[in-house]
C-alpha atoms as a PDB file:
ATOM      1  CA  UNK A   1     -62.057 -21.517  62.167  1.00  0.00           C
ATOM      2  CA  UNK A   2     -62.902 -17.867  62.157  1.00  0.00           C
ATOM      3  CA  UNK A   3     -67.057 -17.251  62.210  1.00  0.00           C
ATOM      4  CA  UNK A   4     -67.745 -14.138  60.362  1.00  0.00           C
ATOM      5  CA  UNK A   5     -71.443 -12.116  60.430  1.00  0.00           C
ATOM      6  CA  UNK A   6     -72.197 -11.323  56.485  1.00  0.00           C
ATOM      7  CA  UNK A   7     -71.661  -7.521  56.864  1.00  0.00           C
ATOM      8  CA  UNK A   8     -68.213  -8.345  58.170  1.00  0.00           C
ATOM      9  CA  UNK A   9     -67.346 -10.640  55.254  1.00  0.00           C
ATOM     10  CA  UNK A  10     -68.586  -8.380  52.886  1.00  0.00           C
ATOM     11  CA  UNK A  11     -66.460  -5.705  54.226  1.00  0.00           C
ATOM     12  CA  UNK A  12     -63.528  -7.964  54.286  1.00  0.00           C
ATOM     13  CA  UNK A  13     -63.971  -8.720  50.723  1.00  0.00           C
ATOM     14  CA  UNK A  14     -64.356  -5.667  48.987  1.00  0.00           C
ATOM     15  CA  UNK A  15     -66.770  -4.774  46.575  1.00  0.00           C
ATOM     16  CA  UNK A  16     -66.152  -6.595  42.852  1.00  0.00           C
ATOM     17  CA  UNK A  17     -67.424  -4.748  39.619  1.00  0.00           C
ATOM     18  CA  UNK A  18     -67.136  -4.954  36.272  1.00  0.00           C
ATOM     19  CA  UNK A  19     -68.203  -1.948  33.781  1.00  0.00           C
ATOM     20  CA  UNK A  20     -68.312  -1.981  30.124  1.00  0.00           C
ATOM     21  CA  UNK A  21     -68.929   0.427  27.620  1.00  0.00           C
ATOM     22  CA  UNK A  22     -68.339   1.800  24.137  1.00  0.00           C
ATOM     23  CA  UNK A  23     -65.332   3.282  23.189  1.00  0.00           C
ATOM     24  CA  UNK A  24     -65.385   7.150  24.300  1.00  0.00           C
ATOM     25  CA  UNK A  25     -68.162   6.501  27.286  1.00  0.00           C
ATOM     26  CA  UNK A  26     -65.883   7.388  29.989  1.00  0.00           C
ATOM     27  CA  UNK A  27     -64.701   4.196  31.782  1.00  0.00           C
ATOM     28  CA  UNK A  28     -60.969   5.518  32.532  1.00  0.00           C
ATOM     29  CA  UNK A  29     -62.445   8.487  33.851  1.00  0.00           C
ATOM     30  CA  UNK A  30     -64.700   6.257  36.349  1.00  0.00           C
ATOM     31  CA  UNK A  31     -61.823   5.610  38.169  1.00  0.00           C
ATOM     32  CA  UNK A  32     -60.888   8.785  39.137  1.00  0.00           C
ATOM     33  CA  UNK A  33     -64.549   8.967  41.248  1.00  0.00           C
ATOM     34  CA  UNK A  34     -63.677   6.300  43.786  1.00  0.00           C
ATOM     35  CA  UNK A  35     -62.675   9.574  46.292  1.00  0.00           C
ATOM     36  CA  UNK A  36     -59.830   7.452  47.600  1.00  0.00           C
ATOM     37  CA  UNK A  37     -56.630   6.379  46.848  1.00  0.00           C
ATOM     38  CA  UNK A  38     -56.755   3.904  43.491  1.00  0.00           C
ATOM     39  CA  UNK A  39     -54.033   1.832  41.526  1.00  0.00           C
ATOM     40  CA  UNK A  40     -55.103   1.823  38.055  1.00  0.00           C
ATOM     41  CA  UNK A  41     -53.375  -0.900  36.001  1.00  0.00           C
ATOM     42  CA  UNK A  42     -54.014   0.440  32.797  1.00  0.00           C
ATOM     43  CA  UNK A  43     -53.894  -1.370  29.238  1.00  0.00           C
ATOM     44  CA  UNK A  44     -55.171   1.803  27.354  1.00  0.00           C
ATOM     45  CA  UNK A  45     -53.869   4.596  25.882  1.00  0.00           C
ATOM     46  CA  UNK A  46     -56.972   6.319  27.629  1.00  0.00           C
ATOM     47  CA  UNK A  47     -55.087   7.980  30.324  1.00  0.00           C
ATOM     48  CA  UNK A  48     -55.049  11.686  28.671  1.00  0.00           C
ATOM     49  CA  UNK A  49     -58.803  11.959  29.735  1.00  0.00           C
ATOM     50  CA  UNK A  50     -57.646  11.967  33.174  1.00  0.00           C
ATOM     51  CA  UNK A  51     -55.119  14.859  32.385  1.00  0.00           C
ATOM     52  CA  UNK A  52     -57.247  17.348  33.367  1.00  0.00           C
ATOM     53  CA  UNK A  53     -59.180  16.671  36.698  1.00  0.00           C
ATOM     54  CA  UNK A  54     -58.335  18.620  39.939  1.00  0.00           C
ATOM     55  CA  UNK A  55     -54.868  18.107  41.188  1.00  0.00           C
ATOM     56  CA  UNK A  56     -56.738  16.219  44.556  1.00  0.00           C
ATOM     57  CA  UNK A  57     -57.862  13.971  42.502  1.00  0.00           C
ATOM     58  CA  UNK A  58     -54.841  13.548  40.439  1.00  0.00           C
ATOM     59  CA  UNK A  59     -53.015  12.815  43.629  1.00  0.00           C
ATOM     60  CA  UNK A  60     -54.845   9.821  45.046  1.00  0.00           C
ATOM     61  CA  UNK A  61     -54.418   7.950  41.427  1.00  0.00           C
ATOM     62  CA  UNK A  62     -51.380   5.701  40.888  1.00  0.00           C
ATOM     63  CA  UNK A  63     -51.007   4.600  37.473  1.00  0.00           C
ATOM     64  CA  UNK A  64     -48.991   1.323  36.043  1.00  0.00           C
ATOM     65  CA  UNK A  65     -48.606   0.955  32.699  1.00  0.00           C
ATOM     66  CA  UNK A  66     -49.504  -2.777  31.319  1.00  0.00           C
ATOM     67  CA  UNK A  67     -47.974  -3.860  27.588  1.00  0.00           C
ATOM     68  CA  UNK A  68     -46.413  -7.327  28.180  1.00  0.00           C
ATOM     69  CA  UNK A  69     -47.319 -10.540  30.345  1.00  0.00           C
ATOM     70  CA  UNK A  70     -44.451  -9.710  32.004  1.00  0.00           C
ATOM     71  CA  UNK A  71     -45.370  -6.074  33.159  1.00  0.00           C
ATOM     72  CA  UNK A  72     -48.615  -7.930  34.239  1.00  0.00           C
ATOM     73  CA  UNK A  73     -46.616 -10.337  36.565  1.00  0.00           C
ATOM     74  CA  UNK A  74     -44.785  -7.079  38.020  1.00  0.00           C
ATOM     75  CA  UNK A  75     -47.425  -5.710  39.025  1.00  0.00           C
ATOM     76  CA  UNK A  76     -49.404  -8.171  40.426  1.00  0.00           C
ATOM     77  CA  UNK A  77     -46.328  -9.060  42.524  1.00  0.00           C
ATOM     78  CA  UNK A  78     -46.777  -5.933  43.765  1.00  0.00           C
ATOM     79  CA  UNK A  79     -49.540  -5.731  44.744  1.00  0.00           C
ATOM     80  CA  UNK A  80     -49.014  -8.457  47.004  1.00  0.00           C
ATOM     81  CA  UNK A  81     -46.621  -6.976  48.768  1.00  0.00           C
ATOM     82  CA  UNK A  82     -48.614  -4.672  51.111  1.00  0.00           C
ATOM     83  CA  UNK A  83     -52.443  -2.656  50.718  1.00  0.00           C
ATOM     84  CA  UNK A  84     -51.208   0.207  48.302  1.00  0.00           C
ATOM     85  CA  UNK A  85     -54.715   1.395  47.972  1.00  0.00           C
ATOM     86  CA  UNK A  86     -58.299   1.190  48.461  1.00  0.00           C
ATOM     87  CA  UNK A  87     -59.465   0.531  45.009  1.00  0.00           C
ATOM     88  CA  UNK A  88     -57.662  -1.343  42.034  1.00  0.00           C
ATOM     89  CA  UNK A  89     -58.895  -0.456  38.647  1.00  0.00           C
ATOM     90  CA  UNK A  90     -58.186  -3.177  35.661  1.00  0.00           C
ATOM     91  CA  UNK A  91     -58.683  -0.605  32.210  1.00  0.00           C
ATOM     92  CA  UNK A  92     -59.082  -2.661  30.790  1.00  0.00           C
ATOM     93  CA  UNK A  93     -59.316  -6.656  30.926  1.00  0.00           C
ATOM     94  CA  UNK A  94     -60.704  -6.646  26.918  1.00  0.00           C
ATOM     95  CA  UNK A  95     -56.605  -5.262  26.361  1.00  0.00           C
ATOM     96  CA  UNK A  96     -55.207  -7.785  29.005  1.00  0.00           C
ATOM     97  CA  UNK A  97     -56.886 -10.419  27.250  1.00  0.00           C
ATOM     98  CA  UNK A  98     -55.519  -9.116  23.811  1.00  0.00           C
ATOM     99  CA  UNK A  99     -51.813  -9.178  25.632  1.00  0.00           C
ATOM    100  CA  UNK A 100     -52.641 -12.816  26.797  1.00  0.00           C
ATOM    101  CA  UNK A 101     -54.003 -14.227  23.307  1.00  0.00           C
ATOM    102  CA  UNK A 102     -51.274 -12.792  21.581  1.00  0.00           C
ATOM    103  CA  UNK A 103     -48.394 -14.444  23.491  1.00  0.00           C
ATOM    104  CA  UNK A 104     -50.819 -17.946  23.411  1.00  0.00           C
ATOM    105  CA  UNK A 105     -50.873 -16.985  19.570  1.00  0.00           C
ATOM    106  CA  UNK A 106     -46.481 -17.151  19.557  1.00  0.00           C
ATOM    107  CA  UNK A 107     -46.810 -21.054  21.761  1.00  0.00           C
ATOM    108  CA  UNK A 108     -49.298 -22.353  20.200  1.00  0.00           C
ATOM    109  CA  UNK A 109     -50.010 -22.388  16.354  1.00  0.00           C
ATOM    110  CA  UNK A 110     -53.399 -23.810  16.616  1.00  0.00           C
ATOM    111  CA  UNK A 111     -55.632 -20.929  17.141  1.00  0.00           C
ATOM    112  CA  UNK A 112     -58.802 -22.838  18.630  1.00  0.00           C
ATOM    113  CA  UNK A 113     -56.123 -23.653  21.596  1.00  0.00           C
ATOM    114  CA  UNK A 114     -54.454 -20.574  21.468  1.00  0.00           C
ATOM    115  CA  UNK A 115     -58.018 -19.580  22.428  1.00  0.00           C
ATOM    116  CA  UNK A 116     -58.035 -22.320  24.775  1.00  0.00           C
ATOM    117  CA  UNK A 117     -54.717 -21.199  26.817  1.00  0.00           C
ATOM    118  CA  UNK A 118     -56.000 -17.251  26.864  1.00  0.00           C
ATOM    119  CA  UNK A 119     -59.279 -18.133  28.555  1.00  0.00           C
ATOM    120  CA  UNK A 120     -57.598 -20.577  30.405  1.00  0.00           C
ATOM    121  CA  UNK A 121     -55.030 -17.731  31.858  1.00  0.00           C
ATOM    122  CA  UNK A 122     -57.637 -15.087  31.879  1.00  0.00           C
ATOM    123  CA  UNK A 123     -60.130 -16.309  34.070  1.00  0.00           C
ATOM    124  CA  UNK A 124     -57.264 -17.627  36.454  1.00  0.00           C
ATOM    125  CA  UNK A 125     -55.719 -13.828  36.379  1.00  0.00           C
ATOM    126  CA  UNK A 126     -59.316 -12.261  37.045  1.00  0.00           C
ATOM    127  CA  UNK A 127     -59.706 -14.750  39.898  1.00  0.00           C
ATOM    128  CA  UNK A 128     -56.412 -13.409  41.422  1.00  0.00           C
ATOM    129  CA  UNK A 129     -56.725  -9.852  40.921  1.00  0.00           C
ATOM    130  CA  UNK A 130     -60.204  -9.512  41.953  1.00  0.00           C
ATOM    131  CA  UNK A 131     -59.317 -11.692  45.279  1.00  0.00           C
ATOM    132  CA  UNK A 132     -56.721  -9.480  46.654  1.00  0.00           C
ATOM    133  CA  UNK A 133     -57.083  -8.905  49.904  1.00  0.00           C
ATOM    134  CA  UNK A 134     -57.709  -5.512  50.958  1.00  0.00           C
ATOM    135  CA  UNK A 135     -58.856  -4.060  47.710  1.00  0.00           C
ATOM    136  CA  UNK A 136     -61.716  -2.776  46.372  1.00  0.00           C
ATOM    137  CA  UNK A 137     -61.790  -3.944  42.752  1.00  0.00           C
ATOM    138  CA  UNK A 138     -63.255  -2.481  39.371  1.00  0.00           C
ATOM    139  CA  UNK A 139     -61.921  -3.769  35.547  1.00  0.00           C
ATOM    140  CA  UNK A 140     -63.550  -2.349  32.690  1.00  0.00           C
ATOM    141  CA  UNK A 141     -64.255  -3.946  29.409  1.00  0.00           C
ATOM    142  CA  UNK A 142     -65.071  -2.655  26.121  1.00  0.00           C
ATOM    143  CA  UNK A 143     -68.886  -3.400  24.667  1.00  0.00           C
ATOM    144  CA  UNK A 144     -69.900  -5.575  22.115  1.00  0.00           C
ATOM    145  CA  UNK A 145     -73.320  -6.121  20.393  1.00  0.00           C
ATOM    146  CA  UNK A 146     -74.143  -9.580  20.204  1.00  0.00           C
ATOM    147  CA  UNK A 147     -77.669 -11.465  18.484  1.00  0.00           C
ATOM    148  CA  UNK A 148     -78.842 -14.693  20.687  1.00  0.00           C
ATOM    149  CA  UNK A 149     -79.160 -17.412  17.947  1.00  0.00           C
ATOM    150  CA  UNK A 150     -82.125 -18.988  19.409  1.00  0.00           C
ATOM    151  CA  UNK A 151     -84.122 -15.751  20.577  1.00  0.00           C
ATOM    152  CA  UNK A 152     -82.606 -13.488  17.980  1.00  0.00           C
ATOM    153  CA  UNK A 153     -82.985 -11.194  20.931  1.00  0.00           C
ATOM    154  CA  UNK A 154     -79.474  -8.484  20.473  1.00  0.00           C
ATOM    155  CA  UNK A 155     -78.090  -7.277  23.234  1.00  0.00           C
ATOM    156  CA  UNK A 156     -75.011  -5.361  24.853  1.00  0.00           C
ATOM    157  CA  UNK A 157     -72.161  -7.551  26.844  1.00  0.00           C
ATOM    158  CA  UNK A 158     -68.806  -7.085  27.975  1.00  0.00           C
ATOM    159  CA  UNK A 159     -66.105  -7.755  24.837  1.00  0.00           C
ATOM    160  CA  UNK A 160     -63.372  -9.837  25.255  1.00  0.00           C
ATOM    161  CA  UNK A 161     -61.543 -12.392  22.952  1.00  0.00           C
ATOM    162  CA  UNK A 162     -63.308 -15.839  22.694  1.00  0.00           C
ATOM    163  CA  UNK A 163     -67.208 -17.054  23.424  1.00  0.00           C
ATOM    164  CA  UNK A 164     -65.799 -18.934  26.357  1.00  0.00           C
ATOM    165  CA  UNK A 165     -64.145 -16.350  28.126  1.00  0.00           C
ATOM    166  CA  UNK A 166     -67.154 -13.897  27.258  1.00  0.00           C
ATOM    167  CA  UNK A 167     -69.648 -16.430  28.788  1.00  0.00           C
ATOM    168  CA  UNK A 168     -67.736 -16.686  32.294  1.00  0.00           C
ATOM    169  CA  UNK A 169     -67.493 -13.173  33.088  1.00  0.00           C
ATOM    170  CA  UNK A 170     -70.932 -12.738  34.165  1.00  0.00           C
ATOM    171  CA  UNK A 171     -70.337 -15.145  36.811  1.00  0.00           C
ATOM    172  CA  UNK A 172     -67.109 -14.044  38.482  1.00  0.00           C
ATOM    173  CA  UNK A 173     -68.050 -10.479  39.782  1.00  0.00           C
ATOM    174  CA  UNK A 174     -71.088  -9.161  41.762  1.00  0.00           C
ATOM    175  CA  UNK A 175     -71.567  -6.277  40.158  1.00  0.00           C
ATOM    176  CA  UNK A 176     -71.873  -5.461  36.684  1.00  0.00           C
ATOM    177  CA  UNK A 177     -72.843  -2.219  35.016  1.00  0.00           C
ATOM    178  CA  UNK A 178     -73.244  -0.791  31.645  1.00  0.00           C
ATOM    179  CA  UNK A 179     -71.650   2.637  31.196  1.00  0.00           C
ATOM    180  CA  UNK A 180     -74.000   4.810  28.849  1.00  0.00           C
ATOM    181  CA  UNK A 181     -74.687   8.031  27.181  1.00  0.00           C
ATOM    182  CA  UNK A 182     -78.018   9.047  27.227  1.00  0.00           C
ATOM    183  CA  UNK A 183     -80.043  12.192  25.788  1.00  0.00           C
ATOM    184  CA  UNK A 184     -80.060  14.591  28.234  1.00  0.00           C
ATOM    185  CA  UNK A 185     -83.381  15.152  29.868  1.00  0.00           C
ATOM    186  CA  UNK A 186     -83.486  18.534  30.517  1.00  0.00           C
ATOM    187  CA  UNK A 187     -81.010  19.941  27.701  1.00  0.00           C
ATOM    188  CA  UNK A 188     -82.265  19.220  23.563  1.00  0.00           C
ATOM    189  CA  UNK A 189     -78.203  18.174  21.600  1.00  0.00           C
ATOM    190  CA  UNK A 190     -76.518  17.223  25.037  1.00  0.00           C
ATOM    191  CA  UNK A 191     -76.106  13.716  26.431  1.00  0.00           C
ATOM    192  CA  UNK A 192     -75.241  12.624  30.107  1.00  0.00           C
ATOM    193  CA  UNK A 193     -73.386   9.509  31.142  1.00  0.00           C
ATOM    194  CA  UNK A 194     -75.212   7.142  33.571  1.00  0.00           C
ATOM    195  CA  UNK A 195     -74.194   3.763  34.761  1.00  0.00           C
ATOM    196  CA  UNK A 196     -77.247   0.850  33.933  1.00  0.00           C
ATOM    197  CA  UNK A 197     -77.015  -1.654  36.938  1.00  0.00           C
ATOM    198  CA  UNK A 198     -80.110  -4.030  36.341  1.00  0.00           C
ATOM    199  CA  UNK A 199     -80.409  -6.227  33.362  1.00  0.00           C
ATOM    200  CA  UNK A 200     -83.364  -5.816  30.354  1.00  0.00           C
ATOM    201  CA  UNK A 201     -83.184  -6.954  27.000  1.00  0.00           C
ATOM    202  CA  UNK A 202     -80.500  -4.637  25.868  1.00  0.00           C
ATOM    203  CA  UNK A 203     -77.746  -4.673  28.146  1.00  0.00           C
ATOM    204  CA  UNK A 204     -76.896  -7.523  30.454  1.00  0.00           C
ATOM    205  CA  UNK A 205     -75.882  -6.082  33.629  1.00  0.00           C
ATOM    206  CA  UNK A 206     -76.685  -7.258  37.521  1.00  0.00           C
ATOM    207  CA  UNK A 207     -76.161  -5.891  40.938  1.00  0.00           C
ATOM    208  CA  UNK A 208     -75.396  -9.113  43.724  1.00  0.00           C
ATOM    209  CA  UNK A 209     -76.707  -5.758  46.432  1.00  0.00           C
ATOM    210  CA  UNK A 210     -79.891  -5.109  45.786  1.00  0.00           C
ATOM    211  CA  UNK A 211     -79.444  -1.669  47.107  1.00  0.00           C
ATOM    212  CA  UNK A 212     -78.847   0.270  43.416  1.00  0.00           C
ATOM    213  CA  UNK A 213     -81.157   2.117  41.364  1.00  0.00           C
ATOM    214  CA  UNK A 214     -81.518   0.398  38.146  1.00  0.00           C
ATOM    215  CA  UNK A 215     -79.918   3.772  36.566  1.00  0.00           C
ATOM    216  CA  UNK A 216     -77.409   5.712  38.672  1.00  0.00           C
ATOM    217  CA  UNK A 217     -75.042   8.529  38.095  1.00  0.00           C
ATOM    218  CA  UNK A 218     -71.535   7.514  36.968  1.00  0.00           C
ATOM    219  CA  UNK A 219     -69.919   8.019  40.639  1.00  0.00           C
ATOM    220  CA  UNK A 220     -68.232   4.957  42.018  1.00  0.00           C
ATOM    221  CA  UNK A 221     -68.147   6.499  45.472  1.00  0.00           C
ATOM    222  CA  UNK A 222     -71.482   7.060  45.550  1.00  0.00           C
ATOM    223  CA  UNK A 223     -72.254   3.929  44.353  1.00  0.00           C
ATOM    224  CA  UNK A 224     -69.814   2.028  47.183  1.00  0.00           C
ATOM    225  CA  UNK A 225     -71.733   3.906  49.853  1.00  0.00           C
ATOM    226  CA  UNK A 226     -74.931   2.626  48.702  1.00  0.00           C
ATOM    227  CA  UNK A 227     -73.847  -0.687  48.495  1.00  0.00           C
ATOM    228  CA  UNK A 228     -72.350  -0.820  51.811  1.00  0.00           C
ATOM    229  CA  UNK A 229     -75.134   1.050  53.552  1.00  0.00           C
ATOM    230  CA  UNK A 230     -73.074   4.195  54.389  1.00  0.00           C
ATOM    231  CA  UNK A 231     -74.278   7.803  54.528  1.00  0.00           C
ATOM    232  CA  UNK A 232     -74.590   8.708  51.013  1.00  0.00           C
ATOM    233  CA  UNK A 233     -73.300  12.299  50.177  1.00  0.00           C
ATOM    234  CA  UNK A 234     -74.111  14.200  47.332  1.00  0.00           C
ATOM    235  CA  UNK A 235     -73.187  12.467  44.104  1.00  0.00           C
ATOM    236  CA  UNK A 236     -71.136  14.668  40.892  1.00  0.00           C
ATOM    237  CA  UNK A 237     -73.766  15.457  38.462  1.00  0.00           C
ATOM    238  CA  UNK A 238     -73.545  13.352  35.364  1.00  0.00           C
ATOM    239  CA  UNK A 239     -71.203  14.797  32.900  1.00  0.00           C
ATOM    240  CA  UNK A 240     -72.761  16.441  30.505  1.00  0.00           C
ATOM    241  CA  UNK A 241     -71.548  15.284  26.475  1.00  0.00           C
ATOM    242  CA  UNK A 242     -71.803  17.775  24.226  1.00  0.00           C
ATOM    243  CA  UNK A 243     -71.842  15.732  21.175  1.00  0.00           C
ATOM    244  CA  UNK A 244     -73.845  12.456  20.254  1.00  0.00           C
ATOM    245  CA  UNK A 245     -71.689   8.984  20.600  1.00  0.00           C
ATOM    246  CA  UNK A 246     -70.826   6.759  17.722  1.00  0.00           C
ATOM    247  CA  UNK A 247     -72.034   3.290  19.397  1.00  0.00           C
ATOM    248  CA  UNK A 248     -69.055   0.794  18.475  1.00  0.00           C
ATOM    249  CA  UNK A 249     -70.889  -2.444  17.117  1.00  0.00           C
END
């Protein structure tokens, strides 16, 4: 039996996020600010926004491309087979889940357990790619707006097929953010993208550390270091968006 102090288990374990967002807010280019080398298993055709960062950065991203079930199995098999980098970026588990439902949609004609098998298999495949050893792990998710039927309170969550699926994701990761884009404060007509880590009655986000602002600037690096109690550097400014975002309901 090995006796572990809980800085060393946290170490061990890796930090666990999960970021969700609009369409357009920048979660693909969130991985490219982990400022070490990152796997990005990617399910969106989102990777042109990365086309243009600085070849350093370029070079510490590895990219595999996820369409089937069965490119899904490939790469978690490799994975497995040795620490290919620090961070592993799922972009994003909304289109995993999509890849999932659809092949439960071909077995089983019954939609309500088609629905059944895809939660099922998703929260089993988030269990396993989140508990790699070794790995540092961040999946984004697309945003929904959803209205509590009790409270008729509405408020931002992480999208993904099926209320039961939707309800457990809260509980599987430590940290989970809301990507936004936010008037600039400075600058009338521009807009800056800032990561919400603390939960109100809009978004419904968390962070297991304690040691986050409830607002900080979109830099996962940053953001690792302050969770881990590191020396912080000096973070990116947030990206500055020239035009105003279309929310996606």
């Amino acid at each position: 039996m090995k006796v572990e102090t809980i800085d060393e288990a946290v170490e061990q374990t890796g930090i666990k996020m999960c970021v969700f967002g609009f369409a357009g807010a920048g979660k693909t280019v969130l991985s490219a600010t982990t400022e070490a080398p990152t796997v990005i298993l990617s399910a969106e055709a989102g990777l042109l926004s990365l086309k243009n960062a600085p070849a350093e950065v370029k070079a510490r991203l590895a990219v595999v491309q996820i369409k089937t079930l069965q490119d899904m199995g490939q790469a978690f098999a490799w994975l497995q087979t040795g620490h290919m980098a620090d961070w592993l970026v799922i972009d994003s588990i909304s289109e995993i889940a999509e890849v999932v439902l659809s092949s439960a949609k071909s077995t089983n004609k019954d939609p309500r357990g088609a629905y059944g098998d895809m939660a099922d298999d998703m929260l089993e495949l988030i269990r396993q790619l989140r508990d790699l050893p070794g790995y540092n792990v961040m999946m984004t998710a697309k945003q929904i707006r959803v209205k509590d039927d009790f409270t008729g309170i509405t408020s931002y969550v992480p999208m993904l097929p099926g209320r039961q699926l939707t309800n457990q994701i809260p509980y599987m990761f430590d940290e989970i953010f809301a990507l936004r884009v936010e008037p600039h404060p400075q600058e009338a007509g521009k807009f800056i993208r800032v990561l919400q880590t603390g939960r109100d009655v809009a978004y419904d986000c968390k962070d297991r550390s304690g040691k986050l602002d409830m607002y900080e600037l979109p830099n996962i690096a940053h953001i690792a270091r302050k969770i881990q109690g590191k020396p912080l550097t000096t973070p990116a400014a947030a990206p500055i968006v020239e035009d105003e975002p279309v929310v996606e309901d």
